[in-house]
N, C-alpha and C. Protein backbone atom coordinates (compact mmCIF):
# COMPACT_ATOMS: atom_id res chain seq x y z
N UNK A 1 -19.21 208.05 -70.21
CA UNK A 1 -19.91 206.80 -70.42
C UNK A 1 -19.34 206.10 -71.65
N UNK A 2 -19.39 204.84 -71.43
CA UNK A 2 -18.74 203.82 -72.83
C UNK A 2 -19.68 203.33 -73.72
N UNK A 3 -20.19 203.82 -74.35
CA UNK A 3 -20.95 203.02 -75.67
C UNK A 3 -20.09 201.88 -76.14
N UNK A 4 -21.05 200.74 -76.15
CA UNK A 4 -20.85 199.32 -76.42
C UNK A 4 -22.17 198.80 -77.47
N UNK A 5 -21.42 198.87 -78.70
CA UNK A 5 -22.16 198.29 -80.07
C UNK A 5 -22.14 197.23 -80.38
N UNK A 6 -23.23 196.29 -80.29
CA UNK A 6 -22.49 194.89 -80.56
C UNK A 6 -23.70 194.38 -81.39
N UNK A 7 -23.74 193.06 -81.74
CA UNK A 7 -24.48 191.92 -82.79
C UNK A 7 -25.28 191.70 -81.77
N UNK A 8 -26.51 192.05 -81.16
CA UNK A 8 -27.72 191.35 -81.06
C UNK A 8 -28.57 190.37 -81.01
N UNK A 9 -28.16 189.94 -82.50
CA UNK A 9 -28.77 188.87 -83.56
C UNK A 9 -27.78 187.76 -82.92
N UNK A 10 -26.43 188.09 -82.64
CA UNK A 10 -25.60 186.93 -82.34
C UNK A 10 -25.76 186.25 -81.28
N UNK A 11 -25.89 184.78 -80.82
CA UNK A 11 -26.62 184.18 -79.60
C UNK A 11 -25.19 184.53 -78.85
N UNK A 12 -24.21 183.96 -79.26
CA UNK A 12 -22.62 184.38 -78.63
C UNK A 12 -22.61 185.82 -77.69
N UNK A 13 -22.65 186.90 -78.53
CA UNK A 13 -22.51 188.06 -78.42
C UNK A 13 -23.57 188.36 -77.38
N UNK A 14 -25.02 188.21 -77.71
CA UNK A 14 -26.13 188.13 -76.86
C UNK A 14 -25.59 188.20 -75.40
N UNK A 15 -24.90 186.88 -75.49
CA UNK A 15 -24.81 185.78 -73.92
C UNK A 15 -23.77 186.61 -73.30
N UNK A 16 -22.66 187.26 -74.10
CA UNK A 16 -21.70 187.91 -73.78
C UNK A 16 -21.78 189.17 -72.98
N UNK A 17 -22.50 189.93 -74.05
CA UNK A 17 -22.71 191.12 -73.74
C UNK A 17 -23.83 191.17 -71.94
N UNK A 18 -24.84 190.16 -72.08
CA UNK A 18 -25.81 189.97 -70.71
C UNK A 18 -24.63 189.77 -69.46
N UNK A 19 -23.87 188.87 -69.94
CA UNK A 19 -22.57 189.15 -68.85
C UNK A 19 -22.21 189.96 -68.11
N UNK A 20 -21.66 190.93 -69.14
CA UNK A 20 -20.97 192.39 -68.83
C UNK A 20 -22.06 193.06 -67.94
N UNK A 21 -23.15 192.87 -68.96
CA UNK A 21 -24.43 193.90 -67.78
C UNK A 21 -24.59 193.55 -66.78
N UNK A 22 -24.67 192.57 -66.17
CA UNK A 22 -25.09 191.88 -65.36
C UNK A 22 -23.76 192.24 -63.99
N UNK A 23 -22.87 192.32 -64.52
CA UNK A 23 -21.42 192.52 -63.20
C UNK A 23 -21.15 194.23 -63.83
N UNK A 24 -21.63 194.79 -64.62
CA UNK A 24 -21.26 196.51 -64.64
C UNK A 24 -21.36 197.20 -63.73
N UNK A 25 -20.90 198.36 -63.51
CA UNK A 25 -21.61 199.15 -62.61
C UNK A 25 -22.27 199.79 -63.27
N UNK A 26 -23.25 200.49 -62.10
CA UNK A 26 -24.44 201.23 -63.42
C UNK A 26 -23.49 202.60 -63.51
N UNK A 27 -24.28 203.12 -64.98
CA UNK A 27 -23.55 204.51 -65.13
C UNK A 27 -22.72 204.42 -65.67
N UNK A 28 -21.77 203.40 -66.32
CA UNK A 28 -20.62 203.35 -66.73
C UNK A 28 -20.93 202.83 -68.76
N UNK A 29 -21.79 202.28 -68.81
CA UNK A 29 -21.76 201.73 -70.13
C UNK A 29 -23.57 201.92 -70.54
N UNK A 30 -23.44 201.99 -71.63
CA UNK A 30 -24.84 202.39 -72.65
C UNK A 30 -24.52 201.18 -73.93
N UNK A 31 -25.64 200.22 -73.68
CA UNK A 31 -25.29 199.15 -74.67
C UNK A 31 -26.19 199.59 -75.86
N UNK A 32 -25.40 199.29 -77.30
CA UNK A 32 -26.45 199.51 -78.11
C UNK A 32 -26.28 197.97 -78.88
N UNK A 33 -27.34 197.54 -79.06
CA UNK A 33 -27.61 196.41 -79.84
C UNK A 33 -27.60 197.46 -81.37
N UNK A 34 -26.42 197.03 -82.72
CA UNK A 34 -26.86 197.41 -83.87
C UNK A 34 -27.62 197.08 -85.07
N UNK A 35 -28.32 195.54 -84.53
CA UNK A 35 -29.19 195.31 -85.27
C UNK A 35 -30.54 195.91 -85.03
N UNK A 36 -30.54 196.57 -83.73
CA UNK A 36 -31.85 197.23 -83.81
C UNK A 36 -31.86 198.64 -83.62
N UNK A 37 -30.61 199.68 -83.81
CA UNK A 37 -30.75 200.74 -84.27
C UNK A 37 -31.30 201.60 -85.86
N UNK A 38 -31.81 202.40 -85.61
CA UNK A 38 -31.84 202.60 -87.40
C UNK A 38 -30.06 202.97 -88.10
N UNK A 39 -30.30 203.18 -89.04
CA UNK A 39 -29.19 203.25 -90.09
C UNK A 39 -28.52 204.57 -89.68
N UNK A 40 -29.31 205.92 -89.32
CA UNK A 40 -28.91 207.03 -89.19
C UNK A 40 -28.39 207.48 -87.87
N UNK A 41 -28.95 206.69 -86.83
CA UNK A 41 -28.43 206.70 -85.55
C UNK A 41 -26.81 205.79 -85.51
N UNK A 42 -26.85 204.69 -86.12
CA UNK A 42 -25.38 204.21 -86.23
C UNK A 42 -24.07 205.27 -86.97
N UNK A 43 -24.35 205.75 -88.16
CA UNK A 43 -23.96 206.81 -89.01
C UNK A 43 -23.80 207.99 -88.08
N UNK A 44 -25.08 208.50 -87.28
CA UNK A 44 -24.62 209.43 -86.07
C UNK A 44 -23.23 209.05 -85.03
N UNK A 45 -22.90 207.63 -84.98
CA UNK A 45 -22.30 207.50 -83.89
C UNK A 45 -20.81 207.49 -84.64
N UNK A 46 -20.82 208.00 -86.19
CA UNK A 46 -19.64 207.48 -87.25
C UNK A 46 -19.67 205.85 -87.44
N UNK A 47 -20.61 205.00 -87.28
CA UNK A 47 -20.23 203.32 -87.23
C UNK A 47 -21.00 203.25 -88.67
N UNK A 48 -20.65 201.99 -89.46
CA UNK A 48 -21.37 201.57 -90.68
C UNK A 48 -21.98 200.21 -90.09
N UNK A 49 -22.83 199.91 -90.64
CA UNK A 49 -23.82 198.25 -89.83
C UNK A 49 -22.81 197.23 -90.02
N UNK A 50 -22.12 196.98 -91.30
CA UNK A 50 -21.50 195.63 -91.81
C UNK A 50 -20.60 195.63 -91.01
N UNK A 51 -19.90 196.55 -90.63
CA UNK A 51 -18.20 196.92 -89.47
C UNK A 51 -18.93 196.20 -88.42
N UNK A 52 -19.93 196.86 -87.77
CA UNK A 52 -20.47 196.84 -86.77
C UNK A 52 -21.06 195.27 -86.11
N UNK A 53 -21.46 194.86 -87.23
CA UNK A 53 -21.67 193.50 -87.27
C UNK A 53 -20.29 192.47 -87.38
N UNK A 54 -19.54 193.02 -88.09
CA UNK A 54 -18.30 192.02 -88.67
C UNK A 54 -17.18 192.02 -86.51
N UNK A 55 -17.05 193.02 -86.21
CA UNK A 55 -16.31 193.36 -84.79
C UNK A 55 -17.24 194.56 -83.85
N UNK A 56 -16.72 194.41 -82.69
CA UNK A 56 -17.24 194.50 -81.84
C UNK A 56 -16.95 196.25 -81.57
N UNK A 57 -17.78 196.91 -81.14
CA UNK A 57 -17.01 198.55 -81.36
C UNK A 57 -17.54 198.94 -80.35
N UNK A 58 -16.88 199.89 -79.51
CA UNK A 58 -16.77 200.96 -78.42
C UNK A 58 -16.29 202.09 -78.39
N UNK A 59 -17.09 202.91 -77.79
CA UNK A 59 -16.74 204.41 -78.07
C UNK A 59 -16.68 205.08 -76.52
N UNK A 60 -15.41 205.34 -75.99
CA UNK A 60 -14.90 205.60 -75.02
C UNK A 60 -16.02 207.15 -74.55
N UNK A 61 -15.54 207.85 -73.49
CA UNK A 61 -16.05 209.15 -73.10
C UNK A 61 -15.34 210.27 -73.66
N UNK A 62 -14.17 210.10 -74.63
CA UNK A 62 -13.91 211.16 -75.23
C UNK A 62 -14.44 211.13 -76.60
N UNK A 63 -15.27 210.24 -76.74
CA UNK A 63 -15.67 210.09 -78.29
C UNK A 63 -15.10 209.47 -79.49
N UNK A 64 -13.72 208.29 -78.69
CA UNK A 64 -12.44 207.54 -79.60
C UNK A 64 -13.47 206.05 -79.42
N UNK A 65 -13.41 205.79 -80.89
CA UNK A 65 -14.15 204.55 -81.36
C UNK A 65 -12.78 203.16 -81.09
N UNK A 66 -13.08 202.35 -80.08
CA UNK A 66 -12.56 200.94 -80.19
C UNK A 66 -13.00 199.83 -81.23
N UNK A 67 -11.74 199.11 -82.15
CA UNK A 67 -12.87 198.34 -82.18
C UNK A 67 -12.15 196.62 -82.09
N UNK A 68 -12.74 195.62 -82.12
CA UNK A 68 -12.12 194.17 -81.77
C UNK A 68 -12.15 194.12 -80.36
N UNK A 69 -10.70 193.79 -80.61
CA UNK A 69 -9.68 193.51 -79.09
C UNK A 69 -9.98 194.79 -78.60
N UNK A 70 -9.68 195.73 -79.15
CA UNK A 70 -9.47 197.20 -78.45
C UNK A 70 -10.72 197.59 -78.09
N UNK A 71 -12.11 197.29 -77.99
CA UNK A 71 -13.34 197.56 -77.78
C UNK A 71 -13.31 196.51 -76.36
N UNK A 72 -12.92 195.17 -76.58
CA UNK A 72 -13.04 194.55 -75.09
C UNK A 72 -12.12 195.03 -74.20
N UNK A 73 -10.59 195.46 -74.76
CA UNK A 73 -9.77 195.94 -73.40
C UNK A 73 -10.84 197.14 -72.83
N UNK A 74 -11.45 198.39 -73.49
CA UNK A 74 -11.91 199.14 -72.84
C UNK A 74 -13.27 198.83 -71.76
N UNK A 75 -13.67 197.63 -72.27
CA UNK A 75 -15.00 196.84 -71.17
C UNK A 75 -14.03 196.86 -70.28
N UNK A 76 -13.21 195.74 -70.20
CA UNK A 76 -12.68 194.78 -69.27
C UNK A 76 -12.11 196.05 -68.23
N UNK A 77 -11.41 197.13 -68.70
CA UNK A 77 -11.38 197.59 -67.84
C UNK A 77 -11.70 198.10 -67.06
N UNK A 78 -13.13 198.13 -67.28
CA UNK A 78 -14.15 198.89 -66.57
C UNK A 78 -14.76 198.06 -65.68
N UNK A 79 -14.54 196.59 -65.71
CA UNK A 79 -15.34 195.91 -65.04
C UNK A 79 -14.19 195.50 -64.12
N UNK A 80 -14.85 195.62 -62.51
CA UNK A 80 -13.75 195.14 -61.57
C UNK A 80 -12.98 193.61 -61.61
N UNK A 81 -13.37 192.31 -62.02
CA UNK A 81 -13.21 191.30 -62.21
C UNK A 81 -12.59 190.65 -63.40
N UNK A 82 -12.41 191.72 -64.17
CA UNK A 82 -11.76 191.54 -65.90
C UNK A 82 -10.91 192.24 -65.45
N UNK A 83 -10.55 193.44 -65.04
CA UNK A 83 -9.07 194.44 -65.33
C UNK A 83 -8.04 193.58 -65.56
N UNK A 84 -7.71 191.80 -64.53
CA UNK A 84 -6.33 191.89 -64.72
C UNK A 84 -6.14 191.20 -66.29
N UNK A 85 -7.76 190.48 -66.34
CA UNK A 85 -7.60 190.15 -68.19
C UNK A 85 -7.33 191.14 -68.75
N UNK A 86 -7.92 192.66 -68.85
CA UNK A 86 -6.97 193.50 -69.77
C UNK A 86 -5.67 194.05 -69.76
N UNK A 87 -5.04 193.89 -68.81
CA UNK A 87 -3.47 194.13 -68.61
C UNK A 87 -3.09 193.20 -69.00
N UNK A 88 -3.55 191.57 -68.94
CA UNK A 88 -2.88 190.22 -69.09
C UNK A 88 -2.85 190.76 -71.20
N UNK A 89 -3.77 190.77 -71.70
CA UNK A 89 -4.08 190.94 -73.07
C UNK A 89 -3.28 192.01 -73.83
N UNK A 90 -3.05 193.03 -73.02
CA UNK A 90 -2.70 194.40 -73.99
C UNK A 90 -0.70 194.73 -73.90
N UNK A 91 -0.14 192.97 -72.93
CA UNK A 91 0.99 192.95 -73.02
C UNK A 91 1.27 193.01 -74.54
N UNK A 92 2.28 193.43 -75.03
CA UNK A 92 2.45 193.13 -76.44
C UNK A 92 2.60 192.29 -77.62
N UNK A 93 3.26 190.96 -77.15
CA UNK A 93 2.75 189.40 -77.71
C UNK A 93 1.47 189.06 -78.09
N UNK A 94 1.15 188.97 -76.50
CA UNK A 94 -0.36 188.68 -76.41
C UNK A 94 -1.46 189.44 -76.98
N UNK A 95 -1.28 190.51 -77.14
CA UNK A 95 -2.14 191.78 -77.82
C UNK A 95 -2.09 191.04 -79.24
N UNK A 96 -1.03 190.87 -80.01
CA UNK A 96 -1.01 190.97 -81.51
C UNK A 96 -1.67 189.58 -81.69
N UNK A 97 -0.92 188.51 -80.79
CA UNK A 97 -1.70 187.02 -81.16
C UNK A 97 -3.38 186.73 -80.87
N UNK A 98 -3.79 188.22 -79.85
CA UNK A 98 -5.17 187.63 -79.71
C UNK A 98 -5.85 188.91 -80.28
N UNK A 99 -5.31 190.11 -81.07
CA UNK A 99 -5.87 190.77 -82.12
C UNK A 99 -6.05 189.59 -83.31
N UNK A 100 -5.12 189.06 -83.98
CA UNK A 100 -4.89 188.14 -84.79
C UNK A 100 -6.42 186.82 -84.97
N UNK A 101 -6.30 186.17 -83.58
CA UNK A 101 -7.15 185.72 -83.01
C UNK A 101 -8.60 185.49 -83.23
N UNK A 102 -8.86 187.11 -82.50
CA UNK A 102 -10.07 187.69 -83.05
C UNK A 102 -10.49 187.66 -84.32
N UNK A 103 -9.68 188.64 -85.55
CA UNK A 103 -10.34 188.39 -86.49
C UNK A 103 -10.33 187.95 -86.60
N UNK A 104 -9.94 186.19 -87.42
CA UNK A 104 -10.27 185.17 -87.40
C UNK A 104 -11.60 184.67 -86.71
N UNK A 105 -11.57 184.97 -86.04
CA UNK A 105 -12.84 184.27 -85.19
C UNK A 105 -14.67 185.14 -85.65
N UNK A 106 -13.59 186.88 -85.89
CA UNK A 106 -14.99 187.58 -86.21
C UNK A 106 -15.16 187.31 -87.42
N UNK A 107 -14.19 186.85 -88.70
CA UNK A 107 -14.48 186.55 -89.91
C UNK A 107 -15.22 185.56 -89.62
N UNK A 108 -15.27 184.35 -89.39
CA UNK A 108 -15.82 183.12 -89.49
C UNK A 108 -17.08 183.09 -88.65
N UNK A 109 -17.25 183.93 -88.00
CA UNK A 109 -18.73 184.33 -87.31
C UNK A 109 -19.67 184.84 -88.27
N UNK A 110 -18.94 186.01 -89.00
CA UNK A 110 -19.45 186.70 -90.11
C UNK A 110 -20.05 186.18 -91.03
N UNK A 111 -19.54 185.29 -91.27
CA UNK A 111 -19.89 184.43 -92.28
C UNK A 111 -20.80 183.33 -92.19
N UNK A 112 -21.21 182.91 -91.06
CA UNK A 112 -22.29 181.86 -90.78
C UNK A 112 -23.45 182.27 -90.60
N UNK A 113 -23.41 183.74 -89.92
CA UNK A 113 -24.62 184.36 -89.73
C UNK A 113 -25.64 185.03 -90.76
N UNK A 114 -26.59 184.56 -91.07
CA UNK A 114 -27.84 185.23 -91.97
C UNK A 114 -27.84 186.11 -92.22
N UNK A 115 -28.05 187.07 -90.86
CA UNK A 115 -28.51 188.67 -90.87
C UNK A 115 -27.15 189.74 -91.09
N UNK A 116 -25.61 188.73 -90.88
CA UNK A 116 -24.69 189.96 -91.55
C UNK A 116 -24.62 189.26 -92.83
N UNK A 117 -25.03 188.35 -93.63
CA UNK A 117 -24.73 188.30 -94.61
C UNK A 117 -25.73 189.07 -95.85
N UNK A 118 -26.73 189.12 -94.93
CA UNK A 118 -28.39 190.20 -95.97
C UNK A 118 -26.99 191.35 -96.12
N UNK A 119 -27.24 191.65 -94.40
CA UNK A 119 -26.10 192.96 -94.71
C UNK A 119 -25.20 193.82 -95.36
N UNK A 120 -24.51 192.40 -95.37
CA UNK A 120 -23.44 192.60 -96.01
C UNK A 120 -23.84 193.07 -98.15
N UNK A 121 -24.80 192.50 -98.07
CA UNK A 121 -25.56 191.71 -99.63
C UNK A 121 -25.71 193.20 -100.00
N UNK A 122 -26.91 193.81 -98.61
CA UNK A 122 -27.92 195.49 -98.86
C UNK A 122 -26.32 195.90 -99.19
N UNK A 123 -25.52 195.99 -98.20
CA UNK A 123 -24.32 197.23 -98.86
C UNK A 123 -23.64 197.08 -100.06
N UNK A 124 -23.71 196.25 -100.43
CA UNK A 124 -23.33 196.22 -102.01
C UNK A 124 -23.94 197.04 -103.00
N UNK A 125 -24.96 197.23 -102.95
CA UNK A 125 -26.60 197.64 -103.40
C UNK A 125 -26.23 199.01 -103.47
């Protein structure tokens, strides 16, 4: 099974993630929202909240943590209607320009949002 950790709190991510569920097959993925796990159950899974919040993380069936780009190639491939997006993505150009991409996009998410910025604030602490 694929554990899929994602932002919750994020309306984006929200809308995203209802997607995936919605065309999954069952049995294949265990979503965890990490804004509403406790602290020790994330830490159980090896994840820290601020990571967790900042990109998107997946933890395959051997227990290998994805995270970004490399957390959606492992969805996409699971879902019959995405595969040829993850072969199209994990060519090697395309991989680095839309790793690249991403962060960018997860920084500047990061940063608008309230609840990773408390976050971010508590881990300083």
């Amino acid at each position: 099974m694929i554990k899929v950790f994602y932002d919750g709190k994020c309306g984006l991510c929200s809308k995203e993630i209802r997607h995936y569920q919605a065309v999954a097959p069952d049995g294949v993925f265990e979503w965890q929202d990490v804004t509403a796990l406790p602290q020790s159950q994330l830490e159980d899974e090896g994840l820290d909240l601020v990571q967790s919040l900042k990109h998107l993380h997946a933890k395959d069936s051997q227990g290998n943590i994805h995270i970004g780009v490399d957390a959606f190639l492992l969805i996409w491939q699971s879902l019959a209607r995405w595969r040829w997006l993850a072969r199209l993505i994990a060519l090697p150009g395309l991989y680095t320009l839309t790793g690249f991409a991403y962060r960018g996009f997860a920084k500047w998410r990061f940063q608008r949002l309230g609840h990773c910025q408390i976050a971010s604030q508590n881990n300083q602490t």
